[in-house]
Protein backbone atom coordinates (compact mmCIF):
# COMPACT_ATOMS: atom_id res chain seq x y z
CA UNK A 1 160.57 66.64 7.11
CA UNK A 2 163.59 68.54 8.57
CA UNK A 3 163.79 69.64 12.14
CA UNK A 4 163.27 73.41 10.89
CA UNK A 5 160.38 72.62 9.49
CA UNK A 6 158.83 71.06 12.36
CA UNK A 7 159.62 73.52 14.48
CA UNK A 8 157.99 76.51 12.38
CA UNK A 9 154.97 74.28 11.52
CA UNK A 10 154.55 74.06 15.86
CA UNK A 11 155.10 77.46 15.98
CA UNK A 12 152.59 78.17 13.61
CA UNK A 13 150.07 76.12 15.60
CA UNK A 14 151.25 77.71 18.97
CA UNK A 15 150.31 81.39 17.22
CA UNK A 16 147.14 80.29 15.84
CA UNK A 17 146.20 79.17 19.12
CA UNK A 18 146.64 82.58 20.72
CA UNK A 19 145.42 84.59 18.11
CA UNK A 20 141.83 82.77 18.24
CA UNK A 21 142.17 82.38 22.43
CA UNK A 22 138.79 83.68 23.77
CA UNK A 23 138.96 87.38 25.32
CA UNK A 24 135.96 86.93 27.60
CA UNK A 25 137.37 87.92 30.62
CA UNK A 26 139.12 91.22 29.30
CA UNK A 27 139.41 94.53 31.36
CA UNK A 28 139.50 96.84 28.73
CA UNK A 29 140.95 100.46 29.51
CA UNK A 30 138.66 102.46 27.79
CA UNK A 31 137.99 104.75 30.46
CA UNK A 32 141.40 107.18 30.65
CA UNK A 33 139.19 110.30 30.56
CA UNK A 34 137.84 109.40 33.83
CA UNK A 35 141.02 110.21 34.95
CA UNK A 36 140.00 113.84 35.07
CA UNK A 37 137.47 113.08 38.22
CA UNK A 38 140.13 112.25 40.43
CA UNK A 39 141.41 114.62 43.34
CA UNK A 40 144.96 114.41 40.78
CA UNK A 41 143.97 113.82 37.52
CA UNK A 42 147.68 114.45 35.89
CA UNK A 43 149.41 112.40 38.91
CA UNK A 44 146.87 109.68 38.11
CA UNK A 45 147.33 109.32 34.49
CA UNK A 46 151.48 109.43 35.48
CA UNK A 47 150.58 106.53 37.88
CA UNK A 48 148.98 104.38 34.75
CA UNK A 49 151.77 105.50 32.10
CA UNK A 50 154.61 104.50 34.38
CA UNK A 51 152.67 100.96 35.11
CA UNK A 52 151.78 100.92 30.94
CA UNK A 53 155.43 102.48 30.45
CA UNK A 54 156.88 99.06 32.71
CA UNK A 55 154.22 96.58 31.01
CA UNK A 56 154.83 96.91 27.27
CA UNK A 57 158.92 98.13 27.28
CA UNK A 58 160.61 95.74 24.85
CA UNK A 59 161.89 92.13 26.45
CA UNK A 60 164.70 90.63 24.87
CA UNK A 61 164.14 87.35 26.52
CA UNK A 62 167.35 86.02 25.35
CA UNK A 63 171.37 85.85 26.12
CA UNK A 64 174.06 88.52 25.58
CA UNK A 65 175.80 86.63 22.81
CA UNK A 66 174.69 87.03 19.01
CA UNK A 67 173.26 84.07 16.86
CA UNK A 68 175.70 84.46 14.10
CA UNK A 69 175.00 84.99 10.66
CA UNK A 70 173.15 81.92 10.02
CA UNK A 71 171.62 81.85 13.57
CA UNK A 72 167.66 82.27 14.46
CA UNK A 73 165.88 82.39 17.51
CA UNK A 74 162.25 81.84 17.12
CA UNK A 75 160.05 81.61 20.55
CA UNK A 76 156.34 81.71 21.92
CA UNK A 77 156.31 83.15 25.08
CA UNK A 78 154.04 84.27 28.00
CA UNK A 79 154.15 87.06 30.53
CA UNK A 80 152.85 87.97 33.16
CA UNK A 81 153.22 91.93 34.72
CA UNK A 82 152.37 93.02 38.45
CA UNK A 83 151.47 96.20 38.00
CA UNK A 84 152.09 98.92 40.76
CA UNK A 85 149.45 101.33 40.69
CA UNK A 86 146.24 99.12 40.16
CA UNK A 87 144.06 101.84 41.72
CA UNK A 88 144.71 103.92 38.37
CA UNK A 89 144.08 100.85 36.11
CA UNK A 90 140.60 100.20 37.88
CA UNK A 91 139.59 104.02 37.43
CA UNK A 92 140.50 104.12 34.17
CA UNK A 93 138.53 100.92 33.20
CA UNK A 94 135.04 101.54 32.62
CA UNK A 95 133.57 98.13 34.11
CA UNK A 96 135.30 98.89 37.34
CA UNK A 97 136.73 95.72 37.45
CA UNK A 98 140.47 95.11 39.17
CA UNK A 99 143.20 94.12 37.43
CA UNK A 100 146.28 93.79 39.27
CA UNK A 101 148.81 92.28 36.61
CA UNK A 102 148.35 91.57 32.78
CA UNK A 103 149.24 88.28 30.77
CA UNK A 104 150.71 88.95 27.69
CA UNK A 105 151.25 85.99 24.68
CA UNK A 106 153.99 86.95 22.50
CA UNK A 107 155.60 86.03 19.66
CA UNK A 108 159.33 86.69 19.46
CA UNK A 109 161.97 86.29 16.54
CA UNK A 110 165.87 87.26 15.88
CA UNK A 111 168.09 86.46 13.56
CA UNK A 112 171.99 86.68 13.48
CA UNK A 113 173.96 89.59 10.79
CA UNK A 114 177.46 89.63 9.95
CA UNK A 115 179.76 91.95 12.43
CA UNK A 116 177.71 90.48 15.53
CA UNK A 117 174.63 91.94 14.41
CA UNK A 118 171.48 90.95 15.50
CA UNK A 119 167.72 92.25 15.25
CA UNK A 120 164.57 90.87 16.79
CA UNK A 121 160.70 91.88 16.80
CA UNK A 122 157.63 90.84 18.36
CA UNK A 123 154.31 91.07 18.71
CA UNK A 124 151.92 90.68 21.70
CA UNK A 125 148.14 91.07 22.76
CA UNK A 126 147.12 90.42 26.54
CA UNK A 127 144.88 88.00 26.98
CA UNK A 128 143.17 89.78 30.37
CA UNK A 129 143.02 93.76 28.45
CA UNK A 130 143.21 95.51 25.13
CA UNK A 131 146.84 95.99 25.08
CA UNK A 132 148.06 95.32 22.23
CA UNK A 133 152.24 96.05 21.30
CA UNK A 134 154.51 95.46 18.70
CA UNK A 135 158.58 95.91 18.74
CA UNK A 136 161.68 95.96 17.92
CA UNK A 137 165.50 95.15 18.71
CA UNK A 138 169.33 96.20 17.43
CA UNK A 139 172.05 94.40 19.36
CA UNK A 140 175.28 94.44 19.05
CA UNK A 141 177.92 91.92 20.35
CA UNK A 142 180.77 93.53 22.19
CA UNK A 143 182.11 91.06 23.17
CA UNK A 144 181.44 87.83 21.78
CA UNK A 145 182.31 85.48 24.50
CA UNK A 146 183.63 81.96 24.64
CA UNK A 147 185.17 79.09 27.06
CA UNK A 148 186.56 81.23 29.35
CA UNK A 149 184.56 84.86 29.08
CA UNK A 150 181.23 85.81 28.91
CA UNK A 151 179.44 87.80 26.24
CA UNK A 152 178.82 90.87 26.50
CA UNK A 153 176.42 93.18 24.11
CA UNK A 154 174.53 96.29 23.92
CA UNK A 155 170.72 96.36 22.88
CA UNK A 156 168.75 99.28 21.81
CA UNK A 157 165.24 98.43 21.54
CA UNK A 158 161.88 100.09 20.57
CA UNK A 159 157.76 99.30 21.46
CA UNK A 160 154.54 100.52 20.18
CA UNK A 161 151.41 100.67 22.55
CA UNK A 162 148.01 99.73 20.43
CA UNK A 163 144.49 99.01 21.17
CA UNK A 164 143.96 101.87 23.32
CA UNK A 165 141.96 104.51 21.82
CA UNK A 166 142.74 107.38 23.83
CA UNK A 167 146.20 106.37 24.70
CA UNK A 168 149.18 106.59 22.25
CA UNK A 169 152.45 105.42 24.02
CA UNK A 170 156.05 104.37 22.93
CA UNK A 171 159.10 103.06 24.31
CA UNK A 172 162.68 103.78 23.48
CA UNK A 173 165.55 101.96 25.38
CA UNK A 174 169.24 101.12 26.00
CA UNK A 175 170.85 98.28 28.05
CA UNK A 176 174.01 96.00 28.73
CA UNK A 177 173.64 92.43 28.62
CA UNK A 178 176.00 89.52 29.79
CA UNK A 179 175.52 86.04 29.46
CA UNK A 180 177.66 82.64 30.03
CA UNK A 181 176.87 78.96 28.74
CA UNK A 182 177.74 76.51 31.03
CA UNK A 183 176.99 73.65 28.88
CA UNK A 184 173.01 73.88 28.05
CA UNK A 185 172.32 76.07 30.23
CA UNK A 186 173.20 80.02 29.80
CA UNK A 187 172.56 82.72 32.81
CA UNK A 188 172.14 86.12 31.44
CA UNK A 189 171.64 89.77 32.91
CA UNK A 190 170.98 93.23 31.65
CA UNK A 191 170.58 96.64 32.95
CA UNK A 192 169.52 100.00 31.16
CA UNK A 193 166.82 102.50 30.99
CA UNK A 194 163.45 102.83 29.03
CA UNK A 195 162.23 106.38 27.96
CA UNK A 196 158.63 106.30 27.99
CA UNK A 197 156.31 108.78 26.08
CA UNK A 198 152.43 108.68 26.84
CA UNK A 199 149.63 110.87 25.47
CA UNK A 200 146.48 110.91 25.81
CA UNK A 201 144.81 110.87 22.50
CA UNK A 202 141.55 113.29 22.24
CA UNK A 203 140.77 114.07 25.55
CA UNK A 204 144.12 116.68 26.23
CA UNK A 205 142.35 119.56 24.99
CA UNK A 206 138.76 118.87 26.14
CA UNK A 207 138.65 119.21 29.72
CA UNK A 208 134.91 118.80 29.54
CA UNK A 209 134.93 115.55 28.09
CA UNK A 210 138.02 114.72 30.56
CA UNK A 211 135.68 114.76 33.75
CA UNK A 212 137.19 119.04 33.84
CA UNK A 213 140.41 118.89 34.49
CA UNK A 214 142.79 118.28 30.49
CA UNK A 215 145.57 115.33 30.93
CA UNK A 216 148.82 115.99 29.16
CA UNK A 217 151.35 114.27 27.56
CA UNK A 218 154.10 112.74 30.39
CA UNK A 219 157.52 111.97 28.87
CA UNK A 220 159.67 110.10 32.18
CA UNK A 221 162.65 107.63 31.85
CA UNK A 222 162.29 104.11 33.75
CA UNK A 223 165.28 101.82 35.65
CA UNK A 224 165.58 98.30 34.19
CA UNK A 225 167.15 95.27 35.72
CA UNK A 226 166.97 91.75 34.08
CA UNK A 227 167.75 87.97 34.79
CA UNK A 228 166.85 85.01 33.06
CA UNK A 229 168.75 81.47 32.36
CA UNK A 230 168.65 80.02 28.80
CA UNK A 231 168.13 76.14 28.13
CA UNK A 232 168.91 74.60 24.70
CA UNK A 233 168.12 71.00 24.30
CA UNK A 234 169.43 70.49 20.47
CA UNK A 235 167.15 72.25 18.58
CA UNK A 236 164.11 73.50 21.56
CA UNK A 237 164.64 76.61 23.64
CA UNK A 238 163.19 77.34 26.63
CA UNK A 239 163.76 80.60 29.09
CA UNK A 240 163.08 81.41 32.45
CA UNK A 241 163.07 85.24 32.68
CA UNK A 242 162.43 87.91 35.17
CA UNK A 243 162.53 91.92 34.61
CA UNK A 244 161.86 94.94 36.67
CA UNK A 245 161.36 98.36 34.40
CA UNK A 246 160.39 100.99 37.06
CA UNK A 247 157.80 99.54 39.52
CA UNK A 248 156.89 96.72 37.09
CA UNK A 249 157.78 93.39 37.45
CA UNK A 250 157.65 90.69 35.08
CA UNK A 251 158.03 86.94 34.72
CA UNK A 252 158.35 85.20 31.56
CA UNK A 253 158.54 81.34 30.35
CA UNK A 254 159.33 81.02 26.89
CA UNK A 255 159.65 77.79 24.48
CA UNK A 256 161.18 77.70 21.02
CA UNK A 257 163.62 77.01 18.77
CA UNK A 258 167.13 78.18 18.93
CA UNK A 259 170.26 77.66 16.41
């Protein structure tokens, strides 16, 4: 059995694992409408969007430079988000339980194009809330780097908030990466923004059901800053990663296969 084989079969395990992982200890926001009873219902449920906005923004989790056209990057990877407004998350979470960050399992794939193309997805569910999110990645290479320079690239990415029923949200966002290898290992760094649209889903235009007072949609752009440090050892990946989108910050270990 070749080494590509081996590795997708482990991945395959890896995912199983988390898909089936228990959920006993979930703190399910299904409470947003209670929102309303607050003294600031609307600054409230801007409080929990930027947090949500921060939490589920695409992560690249990778260096600037591109795989190449034959290249793949396949990964399992785990996250963990401190939220900043964890007063909001407990109101709008009807066992009244805190939660003060959220672990997210993901799994993460790109693959190299010609012209220093290269797309990624994922898909994640927390293992501590019903967040669910899926997304996705275009990066270009504008610089493709070598001995002597870094590479540099531009990413425009995309995310999709599910699992909460009276919450639709999606990201949009732009940033500039840089990386350098340095023989296995490769620092990285990125900066952009994430445009973050939340609304609440059935409860805008009933401010009875809302606690009296309607929540509307919030549309509000968030800062991003980014460093991480690739490993390859032959054929296994693994990344330490950190990320700050608005107040959020986020640490991430991820372990896969890289070539």
């Amino acid at each position: 059995m070749t080494r590509i084989k081996k590795a997708a079969l482990m991945l395959a395990a890896a995912a199983s694992f988390t898909a089936t992982a228990p959920s006993q200890a979930a703190t399910d926001i299904d409470a947003i409408a209670a929102l309303g009873t607050l003294a600031d219902p609307q600054a409230a449920f801007l409080a929990l969007s930027e947090d949500l906005g921060g939490t589920i923004a695409y992560r690249s989790v990778s260096p600037a430079e591109d795989l190449g056209v034959t290249g793949f990057d396949l990964g399992l990877e785990l996250t963990s988000s401190r939220l900043a407004n964890s007063a909001e998350w407990v109101a709008a979470v009807s066992s009244g339980d805190e939660l003060s960050s959220v672990i997210m399992p993901r799994i993460h794939v790109h693959k190299g194009l010609p012209f220093g193309i290269d797309i990624g997805a994922f898909y994640t569910g927390s293992s501590n809330s019903n967040i669910d999110i899926t997304g996705a990645e275009l990066r270009y290479a504008l610089v493709e780097g070598g001995v002597a320079i870094p590479a540099v690239g531009v990413r425009l990415t995309y995310s999709k908030l599910s699992g909460i029923d009276e919450l639709e949200m999606q990201t949009t966002g732009a940033e500039l990466a840089i990386s350098k290898g340095f023989a296995f290992l490769t620092p990285y760094a990125s900066a952009g923004a994430v445009r973050v649209t939340s609304t609440p889903d059935g409860i805008a235009a009933d401010p009875v059901t809302s606690g009296g007072a309607g929540l509307v949609e919030e549309e509000f752009t968030l800062s991003r800053a980014n460093v991480g440090v690739n490993m390859n050892f032959t054929l296994l990946n693994i990344v330490l990663d950190w990320d700050k989108t608005g107040d959020v910050t986020s640490s991430t270990l991820k372990v896969g296969f890289r070539w």
